[in-house]
C-alpha atoms as a PDB file:
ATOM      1  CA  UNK A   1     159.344 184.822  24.563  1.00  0.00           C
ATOM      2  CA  UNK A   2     157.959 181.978  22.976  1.00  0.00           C
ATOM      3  CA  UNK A   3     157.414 178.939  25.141  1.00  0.00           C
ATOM      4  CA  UNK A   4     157.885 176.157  22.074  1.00  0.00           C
ATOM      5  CA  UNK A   5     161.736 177.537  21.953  1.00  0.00           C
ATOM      6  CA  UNK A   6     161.410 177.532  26.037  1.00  0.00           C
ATOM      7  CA  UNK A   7     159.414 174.687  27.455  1.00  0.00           C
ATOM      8  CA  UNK A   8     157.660 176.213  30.728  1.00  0.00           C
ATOM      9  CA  UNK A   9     157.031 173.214  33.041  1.00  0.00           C
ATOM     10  CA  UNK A  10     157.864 171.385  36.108  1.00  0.00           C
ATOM     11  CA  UNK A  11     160.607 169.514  34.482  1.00  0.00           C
ATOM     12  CA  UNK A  12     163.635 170.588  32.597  1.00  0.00           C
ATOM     13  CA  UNK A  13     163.442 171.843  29.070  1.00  0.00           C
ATOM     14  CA  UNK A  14     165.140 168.545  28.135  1.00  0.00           C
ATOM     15  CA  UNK A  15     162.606 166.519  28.236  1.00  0.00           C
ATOM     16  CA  UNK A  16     160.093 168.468  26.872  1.00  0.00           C
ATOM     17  CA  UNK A  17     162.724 168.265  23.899  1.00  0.00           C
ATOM     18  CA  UNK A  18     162.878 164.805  23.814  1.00  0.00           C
ATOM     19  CA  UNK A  19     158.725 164.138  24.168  1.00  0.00           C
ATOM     20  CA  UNK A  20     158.912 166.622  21.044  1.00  0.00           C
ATOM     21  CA  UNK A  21     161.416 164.612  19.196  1.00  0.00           C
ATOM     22  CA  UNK A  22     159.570 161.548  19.825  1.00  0.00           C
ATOM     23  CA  UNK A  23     155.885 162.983  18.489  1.00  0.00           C
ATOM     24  CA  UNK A  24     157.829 164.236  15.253  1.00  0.00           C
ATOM     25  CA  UNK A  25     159.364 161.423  14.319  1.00  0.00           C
ATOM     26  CA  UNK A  26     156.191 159.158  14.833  1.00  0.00           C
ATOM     27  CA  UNK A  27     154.533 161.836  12.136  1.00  0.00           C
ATOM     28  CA  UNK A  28     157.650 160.881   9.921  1.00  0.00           C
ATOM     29  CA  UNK A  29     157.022 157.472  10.475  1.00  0.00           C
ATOM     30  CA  UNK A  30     153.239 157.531   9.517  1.00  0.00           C
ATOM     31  CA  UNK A  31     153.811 160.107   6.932  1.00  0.00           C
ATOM     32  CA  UNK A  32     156.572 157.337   4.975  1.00  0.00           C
ATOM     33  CA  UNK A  33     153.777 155.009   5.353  1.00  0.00           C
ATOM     34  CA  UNK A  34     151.679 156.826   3.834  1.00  0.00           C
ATOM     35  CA  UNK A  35     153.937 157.441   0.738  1.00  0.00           C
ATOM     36  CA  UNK A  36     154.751 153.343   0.658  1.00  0.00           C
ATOM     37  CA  UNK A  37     151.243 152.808   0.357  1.00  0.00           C
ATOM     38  CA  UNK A  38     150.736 155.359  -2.416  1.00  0.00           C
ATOM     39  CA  UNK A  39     153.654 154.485  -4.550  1.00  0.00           C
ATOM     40  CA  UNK A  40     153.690 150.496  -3.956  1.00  0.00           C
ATOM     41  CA  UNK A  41     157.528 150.133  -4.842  1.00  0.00           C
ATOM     42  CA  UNK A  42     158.250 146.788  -6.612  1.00  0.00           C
ATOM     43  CA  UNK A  43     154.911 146.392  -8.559  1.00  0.00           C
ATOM     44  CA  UNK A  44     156.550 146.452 -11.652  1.00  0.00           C
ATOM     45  CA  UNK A  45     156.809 143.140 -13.180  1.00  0.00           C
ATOM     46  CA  UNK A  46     160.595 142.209 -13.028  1.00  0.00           C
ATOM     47  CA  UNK A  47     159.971 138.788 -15.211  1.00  0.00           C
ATOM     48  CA  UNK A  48     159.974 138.083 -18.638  1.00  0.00           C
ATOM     49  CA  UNK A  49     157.852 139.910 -20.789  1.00  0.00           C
ATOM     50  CA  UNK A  50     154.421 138.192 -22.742  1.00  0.00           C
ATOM     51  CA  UNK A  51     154.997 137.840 -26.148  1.00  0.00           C
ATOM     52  CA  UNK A  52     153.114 140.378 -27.956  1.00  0.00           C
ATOM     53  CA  UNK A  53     150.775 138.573 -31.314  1.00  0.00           C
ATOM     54  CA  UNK A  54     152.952 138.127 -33.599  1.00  0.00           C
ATOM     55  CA  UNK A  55     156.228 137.835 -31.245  1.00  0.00           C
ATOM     56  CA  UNK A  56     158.102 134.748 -30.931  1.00  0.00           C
ATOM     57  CA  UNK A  57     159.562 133.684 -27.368  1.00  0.00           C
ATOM     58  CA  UNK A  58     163.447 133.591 -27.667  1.00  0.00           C
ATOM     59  CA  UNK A  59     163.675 129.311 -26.600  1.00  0.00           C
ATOM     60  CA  UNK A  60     161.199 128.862 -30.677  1.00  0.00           C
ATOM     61  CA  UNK A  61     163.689 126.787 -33.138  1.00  0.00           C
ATOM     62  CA  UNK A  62     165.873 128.946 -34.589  1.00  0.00           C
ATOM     63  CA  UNK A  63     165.588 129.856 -38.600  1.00  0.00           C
ATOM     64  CA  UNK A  64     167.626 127.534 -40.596  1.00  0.00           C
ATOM     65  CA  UNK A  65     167.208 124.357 -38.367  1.00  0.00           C
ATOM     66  CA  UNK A  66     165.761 121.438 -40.475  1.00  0.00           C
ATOM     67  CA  UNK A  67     166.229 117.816 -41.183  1.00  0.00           C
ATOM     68  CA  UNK A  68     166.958 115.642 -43.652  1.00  0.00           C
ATOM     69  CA  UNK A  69     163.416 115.468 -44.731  1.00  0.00           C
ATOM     70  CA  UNK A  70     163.319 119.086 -45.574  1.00  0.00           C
ATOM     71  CA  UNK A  71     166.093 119.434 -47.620  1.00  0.00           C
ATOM     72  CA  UNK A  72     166.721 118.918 -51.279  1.00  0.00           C
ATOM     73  CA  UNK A  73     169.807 116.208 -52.451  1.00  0.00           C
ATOM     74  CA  UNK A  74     173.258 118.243 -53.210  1.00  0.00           C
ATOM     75  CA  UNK A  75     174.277 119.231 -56.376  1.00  0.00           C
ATOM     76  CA  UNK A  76     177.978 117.996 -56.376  1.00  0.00           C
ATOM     77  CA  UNK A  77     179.028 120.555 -59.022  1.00  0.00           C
ATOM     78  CA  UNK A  78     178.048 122.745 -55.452  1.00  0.00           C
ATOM     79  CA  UNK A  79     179.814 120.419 -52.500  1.00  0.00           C
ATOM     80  CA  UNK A  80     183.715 121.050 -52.355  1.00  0.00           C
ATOM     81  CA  UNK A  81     185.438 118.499 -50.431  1.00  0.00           C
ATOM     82  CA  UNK A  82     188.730 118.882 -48.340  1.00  0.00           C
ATOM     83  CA  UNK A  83     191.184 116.309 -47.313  1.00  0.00           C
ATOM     84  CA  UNK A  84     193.057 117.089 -43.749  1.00  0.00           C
ATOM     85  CA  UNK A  85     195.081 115.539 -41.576  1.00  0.00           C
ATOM     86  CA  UNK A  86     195.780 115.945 -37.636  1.00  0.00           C
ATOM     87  CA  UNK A  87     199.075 117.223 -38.226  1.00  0.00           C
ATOM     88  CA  UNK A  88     201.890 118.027 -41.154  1.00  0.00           C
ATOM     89  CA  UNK A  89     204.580 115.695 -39.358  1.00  0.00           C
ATOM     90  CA  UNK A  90     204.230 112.835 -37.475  1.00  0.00           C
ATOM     91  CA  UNK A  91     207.648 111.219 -35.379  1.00  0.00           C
ATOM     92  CA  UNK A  92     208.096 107.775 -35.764  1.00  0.00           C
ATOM     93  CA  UNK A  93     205.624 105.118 -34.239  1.00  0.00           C
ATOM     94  CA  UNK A  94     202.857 108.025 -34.731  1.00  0.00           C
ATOM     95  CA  UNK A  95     199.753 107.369 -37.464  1.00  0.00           C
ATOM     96  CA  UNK A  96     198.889 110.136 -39.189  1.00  0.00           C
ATOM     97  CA  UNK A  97     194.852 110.543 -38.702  1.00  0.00           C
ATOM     98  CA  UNK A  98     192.665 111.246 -41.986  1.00  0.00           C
ATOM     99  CA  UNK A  99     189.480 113.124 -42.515  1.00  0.00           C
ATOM    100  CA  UNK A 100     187.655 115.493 -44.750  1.00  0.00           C
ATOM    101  CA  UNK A 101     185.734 118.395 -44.080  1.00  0.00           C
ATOM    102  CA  UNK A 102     182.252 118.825 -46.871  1.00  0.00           C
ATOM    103  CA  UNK A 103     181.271 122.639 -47.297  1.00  0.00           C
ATOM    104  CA  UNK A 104     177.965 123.132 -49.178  1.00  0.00           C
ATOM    105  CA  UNK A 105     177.730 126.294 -52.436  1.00  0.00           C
ATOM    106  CA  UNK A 106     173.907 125.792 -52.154  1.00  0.00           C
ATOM    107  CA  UNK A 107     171.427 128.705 -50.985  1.00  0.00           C
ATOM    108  CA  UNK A 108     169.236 125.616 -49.079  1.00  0.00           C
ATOM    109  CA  UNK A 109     170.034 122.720 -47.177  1.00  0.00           C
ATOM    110  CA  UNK A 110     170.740 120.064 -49.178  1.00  0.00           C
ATOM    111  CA  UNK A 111     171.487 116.073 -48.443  1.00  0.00           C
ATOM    112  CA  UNK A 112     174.727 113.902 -49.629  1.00  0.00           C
ATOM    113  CA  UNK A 113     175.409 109.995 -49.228  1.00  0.00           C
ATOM    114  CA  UNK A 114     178.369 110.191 -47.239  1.00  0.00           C
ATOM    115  CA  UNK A 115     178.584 106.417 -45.764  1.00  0.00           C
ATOM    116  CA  UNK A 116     181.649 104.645 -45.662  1.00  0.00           C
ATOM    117  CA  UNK A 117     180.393 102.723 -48.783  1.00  0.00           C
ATOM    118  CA  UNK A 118     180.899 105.713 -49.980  1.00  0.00           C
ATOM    119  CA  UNK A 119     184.201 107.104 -48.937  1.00  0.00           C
ATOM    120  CA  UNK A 120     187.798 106.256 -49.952  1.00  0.00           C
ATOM    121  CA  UNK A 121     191.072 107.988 -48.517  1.00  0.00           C
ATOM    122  CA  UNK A 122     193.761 107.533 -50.433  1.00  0.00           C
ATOM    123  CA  UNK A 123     197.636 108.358 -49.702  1.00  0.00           C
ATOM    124  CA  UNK A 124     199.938 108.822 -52.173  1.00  0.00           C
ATOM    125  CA  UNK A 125     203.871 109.296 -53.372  1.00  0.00           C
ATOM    126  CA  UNK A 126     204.131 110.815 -56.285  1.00  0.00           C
ATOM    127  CA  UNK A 127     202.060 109.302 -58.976  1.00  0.00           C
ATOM    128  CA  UNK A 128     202.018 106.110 -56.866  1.00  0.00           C
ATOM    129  CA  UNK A 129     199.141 105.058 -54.766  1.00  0.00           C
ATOM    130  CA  UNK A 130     200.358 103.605 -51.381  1.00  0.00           C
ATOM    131  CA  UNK A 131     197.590 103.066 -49.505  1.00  0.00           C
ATOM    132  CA  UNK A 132     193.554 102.983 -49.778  1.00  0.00           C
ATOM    133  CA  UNK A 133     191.136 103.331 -47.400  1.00  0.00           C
ATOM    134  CA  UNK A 134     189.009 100.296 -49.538  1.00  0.00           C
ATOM    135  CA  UNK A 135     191.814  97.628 -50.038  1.00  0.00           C
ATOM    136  CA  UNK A 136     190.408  95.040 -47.235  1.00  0.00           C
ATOM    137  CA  UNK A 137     187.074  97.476 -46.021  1.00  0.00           C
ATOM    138  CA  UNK A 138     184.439  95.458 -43.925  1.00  0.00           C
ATOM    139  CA  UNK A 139     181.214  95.914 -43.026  1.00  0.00           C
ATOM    140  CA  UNK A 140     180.745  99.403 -45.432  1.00  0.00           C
ATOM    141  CA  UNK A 141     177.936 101.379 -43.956  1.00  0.00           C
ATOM    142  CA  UNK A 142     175.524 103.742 -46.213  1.00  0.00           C
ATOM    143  CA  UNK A 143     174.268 107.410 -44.854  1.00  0.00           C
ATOM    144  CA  UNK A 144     173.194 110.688 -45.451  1.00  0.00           C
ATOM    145  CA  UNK A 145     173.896 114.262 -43.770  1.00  0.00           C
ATOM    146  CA  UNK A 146     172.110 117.472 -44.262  1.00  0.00           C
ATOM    147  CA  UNK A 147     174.851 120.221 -45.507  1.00  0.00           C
ATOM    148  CA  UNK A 148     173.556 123.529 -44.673  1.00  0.00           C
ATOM    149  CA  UNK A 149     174.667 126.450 -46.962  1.00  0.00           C
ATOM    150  CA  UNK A 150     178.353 127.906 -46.737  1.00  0.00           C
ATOM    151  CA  UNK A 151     178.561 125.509 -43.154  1.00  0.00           C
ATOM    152  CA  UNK A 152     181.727 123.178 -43.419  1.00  0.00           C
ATOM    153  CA  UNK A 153     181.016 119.877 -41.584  1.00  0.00           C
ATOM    154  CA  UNK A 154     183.869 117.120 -40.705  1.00  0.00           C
ATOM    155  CA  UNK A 155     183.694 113.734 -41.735  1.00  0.00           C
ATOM    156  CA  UNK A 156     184.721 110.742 -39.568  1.00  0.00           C
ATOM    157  CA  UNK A 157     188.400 110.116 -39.302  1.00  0.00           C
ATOM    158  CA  UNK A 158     190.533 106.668 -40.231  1.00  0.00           C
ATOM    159  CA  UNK A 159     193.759 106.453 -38.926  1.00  0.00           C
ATOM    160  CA  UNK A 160     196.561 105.418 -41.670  1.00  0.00           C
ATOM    161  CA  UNK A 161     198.893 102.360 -39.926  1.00  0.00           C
ATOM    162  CA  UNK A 162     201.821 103.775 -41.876  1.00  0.00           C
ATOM    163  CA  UNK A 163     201.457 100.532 -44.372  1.00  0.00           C
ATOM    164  CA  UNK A 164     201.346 100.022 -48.079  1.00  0.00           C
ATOM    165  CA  UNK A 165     198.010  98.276 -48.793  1.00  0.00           C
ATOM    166  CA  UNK A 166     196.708  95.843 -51.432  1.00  0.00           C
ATOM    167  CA  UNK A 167     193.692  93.743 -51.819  1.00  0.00           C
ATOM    168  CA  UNK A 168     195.911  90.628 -51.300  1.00  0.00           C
ATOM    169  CA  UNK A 169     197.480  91.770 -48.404  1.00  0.00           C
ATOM    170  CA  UNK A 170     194.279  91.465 -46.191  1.00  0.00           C
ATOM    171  CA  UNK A 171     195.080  88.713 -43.976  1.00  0.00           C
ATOM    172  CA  UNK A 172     199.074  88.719 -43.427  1.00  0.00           C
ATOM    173  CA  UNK A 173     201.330  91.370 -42.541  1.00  0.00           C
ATOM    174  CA  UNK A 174     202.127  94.850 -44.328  1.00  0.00           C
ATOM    175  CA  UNK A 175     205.504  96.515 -45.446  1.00  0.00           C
ATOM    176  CA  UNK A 176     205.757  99.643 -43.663  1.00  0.00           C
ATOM    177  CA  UNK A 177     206.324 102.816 -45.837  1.00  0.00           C
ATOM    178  CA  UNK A 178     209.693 104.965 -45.920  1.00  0.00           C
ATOM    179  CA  UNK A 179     210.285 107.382 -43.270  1.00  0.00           C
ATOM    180  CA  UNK A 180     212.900 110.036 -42.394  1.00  0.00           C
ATOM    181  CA  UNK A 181     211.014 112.642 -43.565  1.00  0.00           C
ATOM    182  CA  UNK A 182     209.633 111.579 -46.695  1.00  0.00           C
ATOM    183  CA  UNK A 183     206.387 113.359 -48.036  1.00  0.00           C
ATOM    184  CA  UNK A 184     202.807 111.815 -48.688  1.00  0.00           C
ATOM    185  CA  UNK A 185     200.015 113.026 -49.954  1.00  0.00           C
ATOM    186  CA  UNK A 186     196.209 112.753 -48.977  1.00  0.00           C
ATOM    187  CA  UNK A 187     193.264 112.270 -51.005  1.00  0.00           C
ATOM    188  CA  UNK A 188     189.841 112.137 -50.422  1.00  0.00           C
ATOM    189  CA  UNK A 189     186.720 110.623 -52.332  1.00  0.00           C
ATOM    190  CA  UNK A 190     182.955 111.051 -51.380  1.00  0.00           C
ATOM    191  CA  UNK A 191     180.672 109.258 -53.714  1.00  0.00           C
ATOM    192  CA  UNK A 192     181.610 111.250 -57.081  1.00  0.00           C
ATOM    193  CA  UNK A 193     183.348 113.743 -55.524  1.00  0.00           C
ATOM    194  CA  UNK A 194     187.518 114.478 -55.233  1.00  0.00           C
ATOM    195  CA  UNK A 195     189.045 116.752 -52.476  1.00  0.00           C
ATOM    196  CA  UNK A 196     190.335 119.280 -54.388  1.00  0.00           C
ATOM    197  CA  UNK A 197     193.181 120.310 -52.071  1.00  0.00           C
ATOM    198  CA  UNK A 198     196.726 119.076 -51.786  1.00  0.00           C
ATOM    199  CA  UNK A 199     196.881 117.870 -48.144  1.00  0.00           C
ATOM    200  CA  UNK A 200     200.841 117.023 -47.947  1.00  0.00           C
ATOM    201  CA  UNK A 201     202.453 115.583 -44.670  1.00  0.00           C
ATOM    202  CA  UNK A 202     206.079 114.286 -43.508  1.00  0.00           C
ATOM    203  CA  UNK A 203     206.732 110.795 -41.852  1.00  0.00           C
ATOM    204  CA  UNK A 204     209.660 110.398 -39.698  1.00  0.00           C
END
């Protein structure tokens, strides 16, 4: 009978098991060493990759970005301009606020004087003109903005005191316009060019 199934010794076959165990699993233990060593786990580069010649890293400008320098002046037969308001009905003791939005028809970015020397909101009633956006303007500023192609971009907003206005009327109090839901219209005007929407709204 073989004596590695039945330890022949002084002491009892269980602890010629367990000195057995112990030797085995120290060959285990040198043996996964071994392998660790071989292998090296975790030597593969877990960071960002080197650009290749020729490759851009992703944090380069991206296409399309430029300034006013770069770009050519609009065509306005090419720049639409649209009138908007905040809201379509205001309650009473609320001003209706007024801006524009410029989209670009271009195929490159193009610049456009759009300073307030250059802008004029107009509300209207019918065929009459109630208020302008120029009757009593101070301190009219000139700029420029790049329009990139088929990108709308907002204008600056003027709030509308609900008023009739008139060159004259500059330093002493306004009437204020009919309410109780009666309809107004808003019109916009950058240098030579007319919003060509009908931006309507409701006073109350």
């Amino acid at each position: 009978m073989s004596t590695f199934r039945n330890p022949v010794g002084p002491q009892s076959s269980r602890v010629y098991w367990r000195r057995r165990l112990v030797v085995l699993l120290g060959l285990l233990a040198v043996i996964i060493v071994i392998v660790l060593i071989v292998v090296k786990p975790g030597s593969g580069s877990t960071g960002s990759p080197t650009p290749k010649p020729g490759q851009t890293s992703s944090s380069a400008p991206k296409p399309g970005s430029t300034n006013a320098a770069d770009a050519v002046a609009c065509d306005p037969a090419k720049v639409t301009v649209e009138g908007g308001t905040d809201a379509t009905s205001y309650d009473a003791g609320v001003n209706p606020v007024l801006t524009f939005t410029l989209k670009s028809l271009m195929t490159e970015p193009c610049t456009l004087a759009v300073g307030s020397d250059s802008q004029e909101f107009k509300v209207t009633s019918g065929d009459e003109l109630i208020w302008s956006s120029k009757d009593c303007q101070t301190d009219a500023v000139a700029a420029t903005t790049v329009l990139m192609p088929g990108v709308p971009k907002a204008g600056p907003t003027v709030t509308w005191d609900r008023t009739r206005s008139s060159a004259d009327t500059c330093d002493s109090a306004r009437d204020p316009v009919i309410a109780g839901g009666a309809s107004y219209h808003l019109t916009v005007v950058v240098g030579t060019l007319t919003s060509t929407n009908d931006r309507q709204f409701l006073l109350y």
